[in-house]
Structure formats: structure tokens, C-alpha cells
C-alpha atoms as a PDB file:
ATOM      1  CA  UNK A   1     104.771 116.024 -10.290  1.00  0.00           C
ATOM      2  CA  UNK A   2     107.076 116.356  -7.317  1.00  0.00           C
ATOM      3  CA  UNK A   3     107.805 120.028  -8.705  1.00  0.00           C
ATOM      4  CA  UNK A   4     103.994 120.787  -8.626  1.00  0.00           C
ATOM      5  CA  UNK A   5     103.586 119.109  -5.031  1.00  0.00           C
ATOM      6  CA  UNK A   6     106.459 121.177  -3.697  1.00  0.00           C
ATOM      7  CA  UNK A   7     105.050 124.412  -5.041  1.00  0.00           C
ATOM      8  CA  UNK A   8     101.753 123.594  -3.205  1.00  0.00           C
ATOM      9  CA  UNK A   9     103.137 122.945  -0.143  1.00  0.00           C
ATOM     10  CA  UNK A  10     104.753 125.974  -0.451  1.00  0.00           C
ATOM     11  CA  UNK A  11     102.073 128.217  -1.585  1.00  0.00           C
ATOM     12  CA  UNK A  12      99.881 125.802   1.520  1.00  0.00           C
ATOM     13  CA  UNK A  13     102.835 127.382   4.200  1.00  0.00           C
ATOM     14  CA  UNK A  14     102.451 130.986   2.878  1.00  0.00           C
ATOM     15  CA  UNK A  15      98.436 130.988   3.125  1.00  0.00           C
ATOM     16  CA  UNK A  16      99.070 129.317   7.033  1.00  0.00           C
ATOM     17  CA  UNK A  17     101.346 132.177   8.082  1.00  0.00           C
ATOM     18  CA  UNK A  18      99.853 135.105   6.244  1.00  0.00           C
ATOM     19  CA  UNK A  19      96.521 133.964   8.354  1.00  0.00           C
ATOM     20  CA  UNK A  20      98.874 133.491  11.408  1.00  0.00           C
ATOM     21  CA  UNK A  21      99.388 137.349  10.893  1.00  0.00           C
ATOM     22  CA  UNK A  22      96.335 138.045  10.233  1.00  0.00           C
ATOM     23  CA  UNK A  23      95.079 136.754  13.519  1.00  0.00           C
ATOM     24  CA  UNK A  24      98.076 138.661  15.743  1.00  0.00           C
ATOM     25  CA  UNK A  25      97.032 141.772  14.262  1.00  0.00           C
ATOM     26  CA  UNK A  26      93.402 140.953  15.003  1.00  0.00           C
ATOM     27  CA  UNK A  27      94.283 140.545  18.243  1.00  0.00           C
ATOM     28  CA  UNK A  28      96.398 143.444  18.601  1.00  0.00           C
ATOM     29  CA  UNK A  29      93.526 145.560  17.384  1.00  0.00           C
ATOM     30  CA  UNK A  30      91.117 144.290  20.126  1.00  0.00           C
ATOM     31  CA  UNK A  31      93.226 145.147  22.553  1.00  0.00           C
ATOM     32  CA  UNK A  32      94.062 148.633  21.391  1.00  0.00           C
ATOM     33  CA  UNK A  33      90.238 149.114  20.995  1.00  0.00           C
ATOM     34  CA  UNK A  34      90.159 147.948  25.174  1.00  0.00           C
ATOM     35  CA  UNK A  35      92.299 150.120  25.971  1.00  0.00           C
ATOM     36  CA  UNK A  36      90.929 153.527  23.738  1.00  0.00           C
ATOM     37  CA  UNK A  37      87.678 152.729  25.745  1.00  0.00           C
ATOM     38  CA  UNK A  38      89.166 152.842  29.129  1.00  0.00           C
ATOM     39  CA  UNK A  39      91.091 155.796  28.092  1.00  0.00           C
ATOM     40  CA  UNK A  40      88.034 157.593  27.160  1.00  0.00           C
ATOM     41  CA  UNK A  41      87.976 160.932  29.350  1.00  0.00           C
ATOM     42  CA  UNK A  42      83.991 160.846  28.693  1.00  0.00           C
ATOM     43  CA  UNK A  43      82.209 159.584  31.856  1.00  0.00           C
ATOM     44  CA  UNK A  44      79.104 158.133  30.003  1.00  0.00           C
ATOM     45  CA  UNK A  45      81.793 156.707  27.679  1.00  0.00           C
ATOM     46  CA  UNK A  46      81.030 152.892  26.657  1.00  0.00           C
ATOM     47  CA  UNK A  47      83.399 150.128  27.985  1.00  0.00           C
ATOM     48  CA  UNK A  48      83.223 147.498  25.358  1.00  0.00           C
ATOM     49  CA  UNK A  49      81.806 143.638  27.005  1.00  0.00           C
ATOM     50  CA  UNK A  50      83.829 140.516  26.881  1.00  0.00           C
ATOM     51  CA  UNK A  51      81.467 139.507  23.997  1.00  0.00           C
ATOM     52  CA  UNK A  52      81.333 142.282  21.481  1.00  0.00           C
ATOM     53  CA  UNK A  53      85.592 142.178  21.662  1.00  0.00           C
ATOM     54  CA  UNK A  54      85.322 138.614  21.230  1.00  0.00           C
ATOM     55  CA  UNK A  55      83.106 139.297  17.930  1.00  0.00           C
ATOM     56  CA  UNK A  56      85.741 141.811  16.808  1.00  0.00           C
ATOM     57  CA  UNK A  57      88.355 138.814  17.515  1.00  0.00           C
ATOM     58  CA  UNK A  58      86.563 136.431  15.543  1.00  0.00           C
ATOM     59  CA  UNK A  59      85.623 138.505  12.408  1.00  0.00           C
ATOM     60  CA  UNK A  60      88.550 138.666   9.359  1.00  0.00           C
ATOM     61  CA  UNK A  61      88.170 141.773   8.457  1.00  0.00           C
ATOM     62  CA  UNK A  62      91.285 141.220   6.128  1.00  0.00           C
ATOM     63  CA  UNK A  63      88.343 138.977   3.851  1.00  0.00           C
ATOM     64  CA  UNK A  64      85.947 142.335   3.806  1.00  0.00           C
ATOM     65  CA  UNK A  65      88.179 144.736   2.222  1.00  0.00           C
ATOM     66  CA  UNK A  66      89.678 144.953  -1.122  1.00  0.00           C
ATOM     67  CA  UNK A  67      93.092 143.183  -1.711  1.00  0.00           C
ATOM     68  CA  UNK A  68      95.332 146.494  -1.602  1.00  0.00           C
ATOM     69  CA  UNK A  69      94.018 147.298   1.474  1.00  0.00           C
ATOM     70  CA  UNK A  70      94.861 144.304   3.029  1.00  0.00           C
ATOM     71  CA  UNK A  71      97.863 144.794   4.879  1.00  0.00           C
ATOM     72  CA  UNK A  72      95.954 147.931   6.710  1.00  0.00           C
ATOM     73  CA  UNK A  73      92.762 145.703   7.525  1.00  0.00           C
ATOM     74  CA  UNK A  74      93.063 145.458  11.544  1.00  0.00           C
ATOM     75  CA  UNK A  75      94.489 149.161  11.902  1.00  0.00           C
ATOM     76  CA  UNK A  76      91.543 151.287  13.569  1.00  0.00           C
ATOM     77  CA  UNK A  77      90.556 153.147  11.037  1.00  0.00           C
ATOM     78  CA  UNK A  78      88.091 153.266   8.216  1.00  0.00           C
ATOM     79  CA  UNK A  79      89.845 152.073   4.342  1.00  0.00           C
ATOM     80  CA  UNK A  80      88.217 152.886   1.453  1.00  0.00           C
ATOM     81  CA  UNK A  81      86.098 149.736  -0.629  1.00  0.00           C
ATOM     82  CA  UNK A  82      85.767 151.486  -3.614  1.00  0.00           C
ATOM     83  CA  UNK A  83      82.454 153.440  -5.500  1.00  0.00           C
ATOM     84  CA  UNK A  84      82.863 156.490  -2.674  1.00  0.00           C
ATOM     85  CA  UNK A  85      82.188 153.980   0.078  1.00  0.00           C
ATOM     86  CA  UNK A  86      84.415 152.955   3.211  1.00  0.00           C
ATOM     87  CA  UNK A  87      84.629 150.092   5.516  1.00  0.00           C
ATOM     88  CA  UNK A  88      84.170 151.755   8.992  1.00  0.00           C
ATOM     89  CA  UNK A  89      86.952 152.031  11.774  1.00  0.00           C
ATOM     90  CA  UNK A  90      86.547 149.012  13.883  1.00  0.00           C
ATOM     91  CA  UNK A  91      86.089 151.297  17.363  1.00  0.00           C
ATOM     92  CA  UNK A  92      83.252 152.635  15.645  1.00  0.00           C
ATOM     93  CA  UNK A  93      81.673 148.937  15.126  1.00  0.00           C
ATOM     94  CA  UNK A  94      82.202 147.727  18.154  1.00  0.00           C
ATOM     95  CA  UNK A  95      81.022 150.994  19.401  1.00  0.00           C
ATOM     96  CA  UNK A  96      77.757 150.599  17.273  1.00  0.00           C
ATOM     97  CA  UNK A  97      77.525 147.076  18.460  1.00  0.00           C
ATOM     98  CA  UNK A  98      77.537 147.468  21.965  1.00  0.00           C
ATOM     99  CA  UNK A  99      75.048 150.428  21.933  1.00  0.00           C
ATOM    100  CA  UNK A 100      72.360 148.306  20.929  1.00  0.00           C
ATOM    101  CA  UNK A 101      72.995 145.394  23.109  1.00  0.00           C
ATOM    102  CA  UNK A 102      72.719 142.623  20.845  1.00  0.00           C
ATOM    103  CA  UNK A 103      71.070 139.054  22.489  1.00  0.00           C
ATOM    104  CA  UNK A 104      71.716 136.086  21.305  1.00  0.00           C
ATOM    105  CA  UNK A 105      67.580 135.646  19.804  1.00  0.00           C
ATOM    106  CA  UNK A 106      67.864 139.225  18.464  1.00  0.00           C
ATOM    107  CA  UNK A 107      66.447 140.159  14.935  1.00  0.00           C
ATOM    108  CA  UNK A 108      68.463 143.208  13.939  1.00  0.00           C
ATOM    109  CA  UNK A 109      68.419 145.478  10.500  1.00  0.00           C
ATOM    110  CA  UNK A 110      71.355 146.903   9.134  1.00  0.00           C
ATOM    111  CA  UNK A 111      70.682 149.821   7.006  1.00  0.00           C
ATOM    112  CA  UNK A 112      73.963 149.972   4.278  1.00  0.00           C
ATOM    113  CA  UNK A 113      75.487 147.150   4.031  1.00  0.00           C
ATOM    114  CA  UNK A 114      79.193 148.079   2.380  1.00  0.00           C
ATOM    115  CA  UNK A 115      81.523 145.556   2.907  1.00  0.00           C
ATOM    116  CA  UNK A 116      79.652 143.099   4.988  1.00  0.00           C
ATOM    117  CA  UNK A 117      81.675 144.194   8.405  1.00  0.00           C
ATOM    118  CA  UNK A 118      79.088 145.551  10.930  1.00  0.00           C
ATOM    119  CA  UNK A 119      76.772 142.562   9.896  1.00  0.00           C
ATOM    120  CA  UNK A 120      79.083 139.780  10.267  1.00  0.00           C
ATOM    121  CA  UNK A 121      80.267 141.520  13.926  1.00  0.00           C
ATOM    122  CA  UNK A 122      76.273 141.190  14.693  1.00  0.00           C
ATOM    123  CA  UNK A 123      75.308 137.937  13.373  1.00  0.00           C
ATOM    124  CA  UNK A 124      79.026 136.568  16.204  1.00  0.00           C
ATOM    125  CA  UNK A 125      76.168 138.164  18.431  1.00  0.00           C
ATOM    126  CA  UNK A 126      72.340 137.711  17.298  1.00  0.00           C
ATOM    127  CA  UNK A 127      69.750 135.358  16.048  1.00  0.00           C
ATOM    128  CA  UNK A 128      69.538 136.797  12.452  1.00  0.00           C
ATOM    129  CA  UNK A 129      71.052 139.797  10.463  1.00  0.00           C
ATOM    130  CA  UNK A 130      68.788 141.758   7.730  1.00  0.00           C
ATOM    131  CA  UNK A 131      70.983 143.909   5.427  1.00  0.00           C
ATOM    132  CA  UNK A 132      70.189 146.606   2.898  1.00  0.00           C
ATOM    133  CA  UNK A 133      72.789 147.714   0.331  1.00  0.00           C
ATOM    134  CA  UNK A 134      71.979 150.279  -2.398  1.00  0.00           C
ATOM    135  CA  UNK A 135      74.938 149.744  -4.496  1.00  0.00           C
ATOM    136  CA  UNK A 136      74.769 146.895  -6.437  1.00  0.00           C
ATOM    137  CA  UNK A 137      78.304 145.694  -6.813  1.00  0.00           C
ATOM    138  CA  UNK A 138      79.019 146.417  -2.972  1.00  0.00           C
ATOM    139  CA  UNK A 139      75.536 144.369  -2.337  1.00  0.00           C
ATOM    140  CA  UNK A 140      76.882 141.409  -4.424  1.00  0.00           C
ATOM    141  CA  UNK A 141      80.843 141.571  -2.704  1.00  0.00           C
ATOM    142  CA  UNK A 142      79.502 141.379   0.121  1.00  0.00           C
ATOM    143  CA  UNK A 143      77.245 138.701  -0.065  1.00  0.00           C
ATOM    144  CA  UNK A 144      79.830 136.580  -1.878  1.00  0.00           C
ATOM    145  CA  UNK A 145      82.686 137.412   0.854  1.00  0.00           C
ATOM    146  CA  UNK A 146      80.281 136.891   4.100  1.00  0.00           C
ATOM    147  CA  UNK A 147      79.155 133.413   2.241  1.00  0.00           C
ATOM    148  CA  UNK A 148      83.049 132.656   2.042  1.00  0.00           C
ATOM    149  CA  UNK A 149      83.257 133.667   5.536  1.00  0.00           C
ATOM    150  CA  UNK A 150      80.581 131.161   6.460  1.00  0.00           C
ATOM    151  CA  UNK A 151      77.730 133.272   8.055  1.00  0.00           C
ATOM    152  CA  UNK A 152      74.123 131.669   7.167  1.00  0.00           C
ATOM    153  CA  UNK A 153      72.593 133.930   9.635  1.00  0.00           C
ATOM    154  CA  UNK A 154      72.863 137.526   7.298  1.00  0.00           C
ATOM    155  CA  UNK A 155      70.477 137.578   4.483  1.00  0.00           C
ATOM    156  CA  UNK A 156      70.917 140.733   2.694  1.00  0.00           C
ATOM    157  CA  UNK A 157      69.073 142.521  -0.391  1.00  0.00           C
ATOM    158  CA  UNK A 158      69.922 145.208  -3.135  1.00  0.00           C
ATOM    159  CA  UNK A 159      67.439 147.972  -1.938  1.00  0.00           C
ATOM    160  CA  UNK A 160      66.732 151.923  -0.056  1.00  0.00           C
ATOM    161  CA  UNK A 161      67.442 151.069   3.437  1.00  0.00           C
ATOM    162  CA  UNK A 162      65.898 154.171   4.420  1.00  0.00           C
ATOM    163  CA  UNK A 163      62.056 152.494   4.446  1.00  0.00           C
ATOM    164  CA  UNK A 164      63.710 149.354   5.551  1.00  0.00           C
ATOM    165  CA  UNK A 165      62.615 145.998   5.366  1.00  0.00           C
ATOM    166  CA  UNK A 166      59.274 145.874   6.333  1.00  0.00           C
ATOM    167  CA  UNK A 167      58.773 142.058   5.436  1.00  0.00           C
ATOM    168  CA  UNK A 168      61.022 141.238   8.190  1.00  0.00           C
ATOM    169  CA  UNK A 169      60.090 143.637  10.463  1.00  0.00           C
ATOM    170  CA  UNK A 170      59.440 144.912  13.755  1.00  0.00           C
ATOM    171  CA  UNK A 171      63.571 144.804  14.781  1.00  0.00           C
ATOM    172  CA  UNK A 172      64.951 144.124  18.372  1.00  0.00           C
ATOM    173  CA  UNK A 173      67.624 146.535  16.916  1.00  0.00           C
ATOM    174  CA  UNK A 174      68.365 148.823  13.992  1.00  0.00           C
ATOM    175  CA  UNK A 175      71.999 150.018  12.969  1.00  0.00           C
ATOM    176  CA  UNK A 176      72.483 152.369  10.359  1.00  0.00           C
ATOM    177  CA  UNK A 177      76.338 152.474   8.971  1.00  0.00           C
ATOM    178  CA  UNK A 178      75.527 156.007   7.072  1.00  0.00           C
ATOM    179  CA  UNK A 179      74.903 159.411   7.807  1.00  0.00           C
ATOM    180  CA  UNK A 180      70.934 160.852   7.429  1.00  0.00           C
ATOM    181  CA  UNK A 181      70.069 164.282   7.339  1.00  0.00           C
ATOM    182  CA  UNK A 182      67.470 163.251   9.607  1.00  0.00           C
ATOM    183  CA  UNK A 183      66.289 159.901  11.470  1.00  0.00           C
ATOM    184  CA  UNK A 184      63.736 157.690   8.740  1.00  0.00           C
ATOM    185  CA  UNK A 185      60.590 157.541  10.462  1.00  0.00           C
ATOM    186  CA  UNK A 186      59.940 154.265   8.485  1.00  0.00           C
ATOM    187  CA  UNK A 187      62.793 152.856  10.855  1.00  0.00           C
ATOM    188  CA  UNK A 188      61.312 154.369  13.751  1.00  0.00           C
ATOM    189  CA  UNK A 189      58.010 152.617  13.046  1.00  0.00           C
ATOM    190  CA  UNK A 190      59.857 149.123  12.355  1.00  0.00           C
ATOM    191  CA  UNK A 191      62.023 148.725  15.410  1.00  0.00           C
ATOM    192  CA  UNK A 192      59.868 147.130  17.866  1.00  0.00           C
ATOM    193  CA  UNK A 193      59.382 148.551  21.554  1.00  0.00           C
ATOM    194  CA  UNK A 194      61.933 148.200  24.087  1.00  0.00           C
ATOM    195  CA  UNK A 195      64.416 148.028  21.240  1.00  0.00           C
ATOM    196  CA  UNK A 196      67.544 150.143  19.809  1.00  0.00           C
ATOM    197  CA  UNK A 197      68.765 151.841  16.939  1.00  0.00           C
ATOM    198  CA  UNK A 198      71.926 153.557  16.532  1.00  0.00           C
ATOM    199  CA  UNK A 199      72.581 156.033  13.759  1.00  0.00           C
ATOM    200  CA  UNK A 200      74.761 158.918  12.341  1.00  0.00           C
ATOM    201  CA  UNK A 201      72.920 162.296  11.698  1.00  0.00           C
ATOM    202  CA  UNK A 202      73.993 165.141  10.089  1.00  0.00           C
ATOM    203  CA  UNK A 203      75.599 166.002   6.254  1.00  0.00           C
ATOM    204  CA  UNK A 204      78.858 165.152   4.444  1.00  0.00           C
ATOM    205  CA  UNK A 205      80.103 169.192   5.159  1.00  0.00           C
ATOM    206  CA  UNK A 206      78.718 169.579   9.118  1.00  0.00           C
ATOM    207  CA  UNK A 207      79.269 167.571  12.059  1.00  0.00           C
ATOM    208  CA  UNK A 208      77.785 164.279  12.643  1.00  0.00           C
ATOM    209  CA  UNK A 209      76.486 163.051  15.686  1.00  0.00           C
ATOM    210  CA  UNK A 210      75.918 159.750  16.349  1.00  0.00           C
ATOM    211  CA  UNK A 211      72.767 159.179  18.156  1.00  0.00           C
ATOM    212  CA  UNK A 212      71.027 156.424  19.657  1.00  0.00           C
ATOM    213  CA  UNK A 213      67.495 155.929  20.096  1.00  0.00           C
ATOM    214  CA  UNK A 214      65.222 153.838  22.939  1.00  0.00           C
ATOM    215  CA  UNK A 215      61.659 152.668  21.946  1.00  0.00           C
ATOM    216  CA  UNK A 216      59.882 152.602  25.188  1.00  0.00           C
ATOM    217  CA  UNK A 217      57.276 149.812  25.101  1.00  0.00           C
ATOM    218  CA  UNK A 218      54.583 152.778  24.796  1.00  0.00           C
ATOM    219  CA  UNK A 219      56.358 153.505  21.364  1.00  0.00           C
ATOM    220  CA  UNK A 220      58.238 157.483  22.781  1.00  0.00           C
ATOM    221  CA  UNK A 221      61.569 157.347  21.544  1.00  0.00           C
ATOM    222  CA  UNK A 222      64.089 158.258  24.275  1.00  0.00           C
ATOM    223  CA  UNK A 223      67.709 159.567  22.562  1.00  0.00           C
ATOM    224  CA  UNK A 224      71.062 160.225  23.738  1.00  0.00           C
ATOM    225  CA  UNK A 225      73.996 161.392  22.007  1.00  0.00           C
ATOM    226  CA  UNK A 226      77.332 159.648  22.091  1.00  0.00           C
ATOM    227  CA  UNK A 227      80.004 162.184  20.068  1.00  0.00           C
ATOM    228  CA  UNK A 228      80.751 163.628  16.729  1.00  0.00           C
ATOM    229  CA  UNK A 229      81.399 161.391  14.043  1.00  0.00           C
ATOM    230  CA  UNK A 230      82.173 161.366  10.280  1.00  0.00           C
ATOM    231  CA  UNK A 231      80.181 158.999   8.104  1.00  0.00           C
ATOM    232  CA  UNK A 232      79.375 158.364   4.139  1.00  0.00           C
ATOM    233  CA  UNK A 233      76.267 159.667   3.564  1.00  0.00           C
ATOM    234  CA  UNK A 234      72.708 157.896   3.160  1.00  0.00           C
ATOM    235  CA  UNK A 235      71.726 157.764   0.191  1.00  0.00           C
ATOM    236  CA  UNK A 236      68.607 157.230  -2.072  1.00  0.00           C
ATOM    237  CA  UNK A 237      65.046 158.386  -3.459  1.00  0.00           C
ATOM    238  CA  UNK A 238      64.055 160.541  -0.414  1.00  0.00           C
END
């Protein structure tokens, strides 16, 4: 008995200082993502708000990925989660984030939802987070690892996020973590006016751009362009 107690306490000590890592490295990350964004020779460029890198500071990414990717989890860049799918570079999320300026009584879509990442950086920031995976054993993952994590405010489903989720719909926001030939008009239609989507356009083999898009409250869509990026791409029946 005094064997077995030992070896818990000792297995209890590893688990408290592997998370103690965990959280310098989460930190470190944040700060190197503050100071790429200041860097950024782009005058448009975004400058990331106290709250999104607080949302990047909270979220264990180390949880989201699979186990041999662990010790690379707060590096910025994307890892790979297996079935042709990655986890996306964390500049890029809090990137995404802050381009749709999330509020705290926001409804938002996510459109692919991979390893549960982007949507558990969102729900830190907004009311409620609707996610759409289409592959089935990424869609169950992450659902199991974001209910580990604790978040009751992402409900996701096993589904085509390019005709989103119309039962939930109109969106203050819409963030789509793959790359479409072309923007879904079936998003288009469910974000509501005077709200945001951000998404990658373009194929696998040509350059990517990712775009963002303004609903005016007279439904024109107003977009901008912020860089050249490289996503997985959207998949489906369309």
C-alpha cells in the first residue's frame, strides 16, 4: 500500500510539472505571437487585443493535438492531427479571431472543426460556438477533448459545413478553418448583417488568400484581403 501511494504521488508530481511546462510555453507563445504582430511591416496589419491573447493564454492546446505532437503544441506553427488534416498555427487563430471581433453575446459558426482549437479560442470570447466537422473521427476527438477541456458553450455536429447550420442561424460571425475554391453563398446568406466572416480562398496547388467579408446591414458584402495563406482544403458534396 505505501508502495502504491508513493507511486501516485509520484506520477501526481509529474502531471503538476509537465502542466507547469505546459503553461510557460503557452505563455512564451503569446508573447512571440505580440511581438510577430508588431513586427508586421504591413500597415493595415492586425495588432492582436488584450483579450484574444488572453484566449490564446487560456486555451491548452497541448489537450487538442495528438500525443506525439505534444511536446511541439505551443510552437507557432500548424502539426498534423492525422486523416490529411492539421491543427492551424496559433498566429493564424488569433489572427482569425480578432478579424471578426468576437463580443461576449456573439453567436458564431465555425465551418471545420479539426481538432477543436479555433472553437475553444472563440467560445474564451463569445456567447455560443456552432461547429461543423466532416470527418467523423476528428468530429468525435474533438468533441470528447473540448468536453475534457470543460467548454459547454461549443456544440458541434458531424456534417458539410459548406451550407452551414441553418437551424442555428443567422451568425454574428462565421470562421471557416479551410480553404474554398470560392466563398459558399449559403454562408453568405446565414451570417446576419453587420456581421463577419473570415475565410481562406483558393486551391491546395495556388495561393490562398485569406479574405474577410463585412455584411452591411443592407445585406452588400464589403471584403478585404489580409495575405497569402496555406490551408487544408474544404471539402464535401459541392
Amino acid at each position: 500500500m505505501k508502495i502504491l501511494t508513493c507511486l501516485l504521488f509520484i506520477v501526481s508530481i509529474a502531471a503538476s510539472t509537465d502542466e507547469a511546462n505546459y503553461t510557460a510555453q503557452r505563455a512564451a507563445m503569446v508573447e512571440e505571437l505580440r511581438i510577430y504582430a508588431r513586427l508586421a511591416h504591413d500597415p493595415d496589419g492586425v495588432q492582436f487585443s488584450d483579450a484574444v491573447m488572453a484566449a490564446m493564454n487560456t486555451v491548452k492546446r497541448h489537450v487538442l493535438v495528438p500525443p506525439p505532437e505534444r511536446r511541439f503544441a505551443y510552437e507557432n506553427r500548424p502539426l498534423p492531427i492525422g486523416y490529411g488534416q492539421t491543427i492551424s498555427q496559433p498566429y493564424i487563430v488569433a489572427l482569425m479571431t480578432e478579424l471578426v471581433e468576437p463580443d461576449a453575446d456573439d453567436a458564431i459558426l465555425e465551418v471545420g472543426t479539426g481538432s477543436g482549437y479555433q472553437a475553444a479560442i472563440l467560445a474564451e470570447l463569445v456567447g455560443h460556438v456552432y461547429s461543423i466537422e466532416i470527418i467523423d473521427a476528428l468530429a468525435t476527438r474533438a468533441r470528447q477533448d473540448l468536453s475534457k477541456l470543460g467548454y459547454s458553450n461549443i456544440t458541434t455536429k458531424l456534417g458539410d459545413g459548406y451550407y452551414g447550420w441553418q437551424e442555428h442561424a443567422p451568425f454574428d460571425a462565421i470562421v471557416v478553418t479551410a480553404a474554398a475554391s470560392h466563398v459558399p453563398p449559403p454562408l453568405i446568406e446565414q451570417l446576419k448583417p453587420g456581421g463577419r466572416m473570415v475565410i481562406p480562398v483558393g486551391s491546395r496547388f495556388m495561393t490562398q488568400t485569406l479574405l474577410l467579408l463585412e455584411k452591411t446591414e443592407k445585406g452588400e458584402v464589403i471584403t478585404r484581403q489580409f495575405g497569402a495563406v496555406r490551408f487544408v482544403p474544404l471539402t464535401g458534396k459541392h
